[in-house]
N, C-alpha and C. Protein backbone atom coordinates (compact mmCIF):
# COMPACT_ATOMS: atom_id res chain seq x y z
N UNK A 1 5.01 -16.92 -12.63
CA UNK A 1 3.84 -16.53 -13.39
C UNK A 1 3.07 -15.44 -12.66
N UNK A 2 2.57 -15.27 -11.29
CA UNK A 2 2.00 -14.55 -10.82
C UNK A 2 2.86 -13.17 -10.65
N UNK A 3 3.76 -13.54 -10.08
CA UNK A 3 5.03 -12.17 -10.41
C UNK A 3 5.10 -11.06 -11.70
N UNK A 4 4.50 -12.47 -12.56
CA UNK A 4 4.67 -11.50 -14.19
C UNK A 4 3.27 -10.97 -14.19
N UNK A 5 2.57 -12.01 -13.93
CA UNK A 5 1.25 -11.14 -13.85
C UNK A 5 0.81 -9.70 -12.92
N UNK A 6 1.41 -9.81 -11.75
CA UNK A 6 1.49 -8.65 -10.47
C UNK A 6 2.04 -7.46 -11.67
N UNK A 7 3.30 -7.74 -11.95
CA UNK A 7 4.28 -6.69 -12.51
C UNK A 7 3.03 -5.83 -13.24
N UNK A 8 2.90 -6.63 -14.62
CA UNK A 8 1.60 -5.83 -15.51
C UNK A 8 0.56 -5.18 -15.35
N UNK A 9 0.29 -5.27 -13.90
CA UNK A 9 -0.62 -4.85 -13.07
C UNK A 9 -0.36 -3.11 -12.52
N UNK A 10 1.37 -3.35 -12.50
CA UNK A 10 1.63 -1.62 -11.42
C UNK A 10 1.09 -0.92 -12.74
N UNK A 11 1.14 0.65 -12.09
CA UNK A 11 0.45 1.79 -12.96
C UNK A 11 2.15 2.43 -13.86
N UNK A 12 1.54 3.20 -14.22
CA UNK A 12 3.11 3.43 -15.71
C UNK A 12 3.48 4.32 -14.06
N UNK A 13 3.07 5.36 -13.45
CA UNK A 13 3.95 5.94 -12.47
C UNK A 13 4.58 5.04 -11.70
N UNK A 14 3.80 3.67 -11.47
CA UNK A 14 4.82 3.46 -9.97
C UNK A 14 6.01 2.65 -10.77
N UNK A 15 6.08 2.27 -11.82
CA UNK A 15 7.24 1.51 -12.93
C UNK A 15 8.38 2.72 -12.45
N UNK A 16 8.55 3.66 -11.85
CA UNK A 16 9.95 4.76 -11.65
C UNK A 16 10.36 4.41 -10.24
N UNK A 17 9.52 3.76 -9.91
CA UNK A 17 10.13 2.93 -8.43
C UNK A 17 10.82 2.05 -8.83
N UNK A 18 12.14 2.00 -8.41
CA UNK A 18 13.38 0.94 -8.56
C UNK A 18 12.82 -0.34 -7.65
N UNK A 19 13.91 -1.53 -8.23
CA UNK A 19 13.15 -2.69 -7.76
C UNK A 19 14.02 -2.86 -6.26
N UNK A 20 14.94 -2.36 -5.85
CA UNK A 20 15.81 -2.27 -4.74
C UNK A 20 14.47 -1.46 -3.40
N UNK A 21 13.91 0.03 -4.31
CA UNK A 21 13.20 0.61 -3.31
C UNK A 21 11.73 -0.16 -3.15
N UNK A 22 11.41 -0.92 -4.32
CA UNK A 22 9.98 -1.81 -4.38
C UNK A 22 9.96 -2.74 -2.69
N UNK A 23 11.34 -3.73 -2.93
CA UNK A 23 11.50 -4.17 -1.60
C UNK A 23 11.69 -3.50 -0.23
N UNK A 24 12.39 -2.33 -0.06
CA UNK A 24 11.91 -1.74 1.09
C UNK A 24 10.85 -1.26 1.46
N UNK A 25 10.10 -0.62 0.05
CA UNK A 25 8.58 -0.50 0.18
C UNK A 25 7.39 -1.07 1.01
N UNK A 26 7.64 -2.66 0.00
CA UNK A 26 7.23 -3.60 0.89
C UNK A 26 7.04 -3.82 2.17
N UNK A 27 8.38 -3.81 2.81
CA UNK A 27 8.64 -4.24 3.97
C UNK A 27 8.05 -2.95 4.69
N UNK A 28 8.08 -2.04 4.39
CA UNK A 28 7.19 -0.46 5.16
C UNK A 28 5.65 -1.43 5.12
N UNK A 29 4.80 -1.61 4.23
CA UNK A 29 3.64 -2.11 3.96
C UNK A 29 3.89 -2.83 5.46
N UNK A 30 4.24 -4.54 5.27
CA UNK A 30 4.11 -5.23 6.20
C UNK A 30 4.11 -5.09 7.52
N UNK A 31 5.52 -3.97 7.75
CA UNK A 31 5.98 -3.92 8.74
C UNK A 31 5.37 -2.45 9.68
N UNK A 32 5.33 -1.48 9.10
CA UNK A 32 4.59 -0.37 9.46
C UNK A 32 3.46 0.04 9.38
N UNK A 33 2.87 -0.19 8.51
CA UNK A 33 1.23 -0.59 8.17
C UNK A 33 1.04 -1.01 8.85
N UNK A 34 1.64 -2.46 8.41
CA UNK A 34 0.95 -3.99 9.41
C UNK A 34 0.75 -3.71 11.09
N UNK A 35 1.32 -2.61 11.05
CA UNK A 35 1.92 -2.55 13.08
C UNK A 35 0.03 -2.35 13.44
N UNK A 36 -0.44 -1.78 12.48
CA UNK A 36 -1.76 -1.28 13.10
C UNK A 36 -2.71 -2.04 12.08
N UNK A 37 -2.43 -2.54 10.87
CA UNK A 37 -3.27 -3.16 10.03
C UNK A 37 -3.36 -4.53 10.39
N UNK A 38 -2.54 -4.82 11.25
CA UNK A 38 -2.25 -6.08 11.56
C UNK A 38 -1.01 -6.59 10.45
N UNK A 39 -0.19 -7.67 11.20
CA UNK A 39 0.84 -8.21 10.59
C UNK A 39 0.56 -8.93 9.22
N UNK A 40 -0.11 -9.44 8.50
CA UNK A 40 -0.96 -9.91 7.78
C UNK A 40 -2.29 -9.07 6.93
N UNK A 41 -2.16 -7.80 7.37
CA UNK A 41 -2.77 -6.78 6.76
C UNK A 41 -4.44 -7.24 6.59
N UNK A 42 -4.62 -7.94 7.63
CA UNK A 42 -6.00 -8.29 7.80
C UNK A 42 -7.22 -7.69 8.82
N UNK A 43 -6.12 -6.92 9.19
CA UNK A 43 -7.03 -5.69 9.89
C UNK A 43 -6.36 -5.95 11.97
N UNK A 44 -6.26 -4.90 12.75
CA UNK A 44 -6.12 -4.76 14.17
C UNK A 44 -6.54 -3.67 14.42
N UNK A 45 -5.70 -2.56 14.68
CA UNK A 45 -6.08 -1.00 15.38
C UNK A 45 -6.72 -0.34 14.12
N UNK A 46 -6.30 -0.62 12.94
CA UNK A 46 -6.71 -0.26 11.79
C UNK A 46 -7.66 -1.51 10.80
N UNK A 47 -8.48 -1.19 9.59
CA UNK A 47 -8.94 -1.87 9.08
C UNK A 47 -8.07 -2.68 8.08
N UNK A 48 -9.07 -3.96 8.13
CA UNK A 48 -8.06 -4.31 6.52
C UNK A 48 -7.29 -3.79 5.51
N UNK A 49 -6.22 -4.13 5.06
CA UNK A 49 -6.02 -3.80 3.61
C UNK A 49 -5.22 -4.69 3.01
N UNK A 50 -6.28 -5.69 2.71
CA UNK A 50 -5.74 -6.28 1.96
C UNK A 50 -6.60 -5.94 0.39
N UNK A 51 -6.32 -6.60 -0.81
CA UNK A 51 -7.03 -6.60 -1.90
C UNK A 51 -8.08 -6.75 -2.06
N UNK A 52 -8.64 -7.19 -1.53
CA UNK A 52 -10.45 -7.94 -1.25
C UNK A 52 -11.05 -6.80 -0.30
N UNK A 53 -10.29 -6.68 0.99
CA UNK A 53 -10.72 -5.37 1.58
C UNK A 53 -10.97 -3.98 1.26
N UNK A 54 -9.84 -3.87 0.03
CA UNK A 54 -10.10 -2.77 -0.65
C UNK A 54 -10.57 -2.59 -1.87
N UNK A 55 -11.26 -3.78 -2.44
CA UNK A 55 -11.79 -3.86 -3.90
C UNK A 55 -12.86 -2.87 -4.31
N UNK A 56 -13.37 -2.11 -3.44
CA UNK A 56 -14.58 -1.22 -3.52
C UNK A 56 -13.77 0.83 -3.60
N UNK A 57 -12.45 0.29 -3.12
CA UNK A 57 -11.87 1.75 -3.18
C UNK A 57 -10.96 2.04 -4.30
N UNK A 58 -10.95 3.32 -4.75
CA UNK A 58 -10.14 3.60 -5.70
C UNK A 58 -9.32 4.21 -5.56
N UNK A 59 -8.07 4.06 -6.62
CA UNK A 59 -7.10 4.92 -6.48
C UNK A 59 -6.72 6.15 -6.00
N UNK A 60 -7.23 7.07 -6.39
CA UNK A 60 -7.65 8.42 -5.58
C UNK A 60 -7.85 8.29 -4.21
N UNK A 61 -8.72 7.74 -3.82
CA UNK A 61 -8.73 7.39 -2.45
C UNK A 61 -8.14 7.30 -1.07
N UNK A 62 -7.56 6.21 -2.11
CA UNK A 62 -6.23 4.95 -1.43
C UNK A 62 -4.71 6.23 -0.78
N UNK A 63 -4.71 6.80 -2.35
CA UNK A 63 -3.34 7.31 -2.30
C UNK A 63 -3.88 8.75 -1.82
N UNK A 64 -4.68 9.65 -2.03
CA UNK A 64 -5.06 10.32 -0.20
C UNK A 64 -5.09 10.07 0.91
N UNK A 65 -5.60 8.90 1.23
CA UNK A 65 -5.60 8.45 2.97
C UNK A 65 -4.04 8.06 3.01
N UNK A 66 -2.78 7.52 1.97
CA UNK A 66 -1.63 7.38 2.38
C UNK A 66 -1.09 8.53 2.55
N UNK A 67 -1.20 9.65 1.61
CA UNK A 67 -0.58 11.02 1.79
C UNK A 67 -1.20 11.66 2.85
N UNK A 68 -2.59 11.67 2.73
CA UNK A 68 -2.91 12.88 4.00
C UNK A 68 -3.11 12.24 5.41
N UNK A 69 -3.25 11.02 5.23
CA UNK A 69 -3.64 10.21 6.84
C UNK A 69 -5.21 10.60 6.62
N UNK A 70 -5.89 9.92 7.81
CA UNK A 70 -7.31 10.20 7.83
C UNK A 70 -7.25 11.11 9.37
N UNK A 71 -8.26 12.03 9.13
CA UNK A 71 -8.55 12.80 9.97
C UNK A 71 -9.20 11.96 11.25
N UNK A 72 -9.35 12.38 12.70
CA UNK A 72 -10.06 11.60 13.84
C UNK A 72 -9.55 9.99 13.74
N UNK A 73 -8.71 9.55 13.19
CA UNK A 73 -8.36 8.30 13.17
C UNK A 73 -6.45 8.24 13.66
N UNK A 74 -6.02 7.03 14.36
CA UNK A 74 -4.43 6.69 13.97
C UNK A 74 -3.94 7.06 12.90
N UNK A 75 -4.11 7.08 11.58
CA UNK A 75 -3.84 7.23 10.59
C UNK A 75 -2.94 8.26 9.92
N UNK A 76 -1.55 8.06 9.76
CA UNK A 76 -0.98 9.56 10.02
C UNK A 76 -1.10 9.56 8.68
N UNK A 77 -0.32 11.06 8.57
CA UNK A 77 -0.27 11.26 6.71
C UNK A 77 1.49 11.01 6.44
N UNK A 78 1.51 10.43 5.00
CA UNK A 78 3.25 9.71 4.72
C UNK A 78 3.36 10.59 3.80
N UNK A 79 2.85 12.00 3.05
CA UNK A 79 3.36 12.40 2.00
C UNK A 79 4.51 13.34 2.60
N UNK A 80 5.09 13.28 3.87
CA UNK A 80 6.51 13.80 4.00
C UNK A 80 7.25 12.59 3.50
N UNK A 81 7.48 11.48 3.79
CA UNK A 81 8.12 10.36 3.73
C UNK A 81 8.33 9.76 2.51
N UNK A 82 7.30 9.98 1.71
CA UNK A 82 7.14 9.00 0.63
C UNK A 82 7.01 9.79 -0.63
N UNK A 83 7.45 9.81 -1.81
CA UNK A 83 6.88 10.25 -2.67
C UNK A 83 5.84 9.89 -3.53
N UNK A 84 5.27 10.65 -4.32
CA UNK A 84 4.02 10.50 -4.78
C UNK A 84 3.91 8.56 -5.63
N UNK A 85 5.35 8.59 -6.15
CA UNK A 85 5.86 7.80 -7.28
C UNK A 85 5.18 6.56 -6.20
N UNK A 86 5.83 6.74 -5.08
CA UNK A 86 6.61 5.51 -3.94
C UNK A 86 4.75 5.45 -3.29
N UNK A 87 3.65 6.17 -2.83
CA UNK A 87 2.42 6.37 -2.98
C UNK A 87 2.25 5.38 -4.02
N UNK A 88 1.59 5.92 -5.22
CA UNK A 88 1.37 5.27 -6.20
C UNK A 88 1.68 3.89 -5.99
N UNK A 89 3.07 3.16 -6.04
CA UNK A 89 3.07 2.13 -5.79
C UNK A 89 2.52 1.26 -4.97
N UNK A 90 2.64 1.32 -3.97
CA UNK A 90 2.17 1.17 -2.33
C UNK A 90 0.11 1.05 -3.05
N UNK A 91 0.15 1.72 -3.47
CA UNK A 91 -1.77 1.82 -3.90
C UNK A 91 -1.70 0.71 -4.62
N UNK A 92 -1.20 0.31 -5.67
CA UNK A 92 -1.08 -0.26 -7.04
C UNK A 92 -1.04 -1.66 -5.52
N UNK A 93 0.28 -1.68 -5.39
CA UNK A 93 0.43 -2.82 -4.13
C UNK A 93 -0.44 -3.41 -3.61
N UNK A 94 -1.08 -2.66 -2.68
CA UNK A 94 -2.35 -3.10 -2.03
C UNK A 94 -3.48 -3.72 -2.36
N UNK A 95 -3.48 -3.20 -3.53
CA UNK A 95 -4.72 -3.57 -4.90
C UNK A 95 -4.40 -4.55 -5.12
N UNK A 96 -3.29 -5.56 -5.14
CA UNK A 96 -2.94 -7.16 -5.37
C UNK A 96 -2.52 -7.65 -4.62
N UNK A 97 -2.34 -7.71 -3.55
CA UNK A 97 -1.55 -8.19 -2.35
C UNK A 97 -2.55 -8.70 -1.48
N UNK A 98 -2.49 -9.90 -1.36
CA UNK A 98 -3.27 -10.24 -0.18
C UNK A 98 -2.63 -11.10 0.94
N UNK A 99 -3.14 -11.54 1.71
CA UNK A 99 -2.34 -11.81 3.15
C UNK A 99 -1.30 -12.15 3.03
N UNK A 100 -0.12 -11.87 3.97
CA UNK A 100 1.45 -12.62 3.76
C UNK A 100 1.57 -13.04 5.30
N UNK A 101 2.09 -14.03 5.27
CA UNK A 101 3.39 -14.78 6.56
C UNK A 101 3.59 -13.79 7.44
């Protein structure tokens, strides 16, 4: 049920993300994020991001600080790495995702 509910949730762009690249996605989130967001995306070298942490930011935002990184901060920029589509998602993501294992 929550799965179906998450799904209805992504934006019509990030729906062109395959569900093969959704899961590696992911695991970038947890695992590379997490390195500085903390493992649990509850915040370490970097701040939170989880859903609740970011309920005040918007899309635009979100998916600038992933593409460009933030300036004076760790924060690199991923729009070599990632495409806008694979962005998008990752935003959409964050926006429902809250702590994991």
């Amino acid at each position: 049920m929550f799965l179906a509910m998450w799904a209805l949730t992504m934006s019509a762009t990030a729906e062109a993300v395959t569900a093969e690249r959704q899961t590696e996605l992911r695991n970038l989130v947890h695992q590379d994020c997490g390195s500085c967001h903390g493992m649990r995306l509850t915040g370490g070298l970097g701040p939170a991001i989880t859903s609740r942490a970011l309920q005040d930011k918007n899309h635009e935002f979100l998916f600038a600080t992933i593409s460009e990184g933030r300036h004076g901060t760790p924060m690199p920029p991923w729009r070599t790495l990632l495409t806008r589509q694979e962005i998008d998602w990752i935003v959409d993501y964050l926006k429902t995702v809250e702590t994991q294992p």
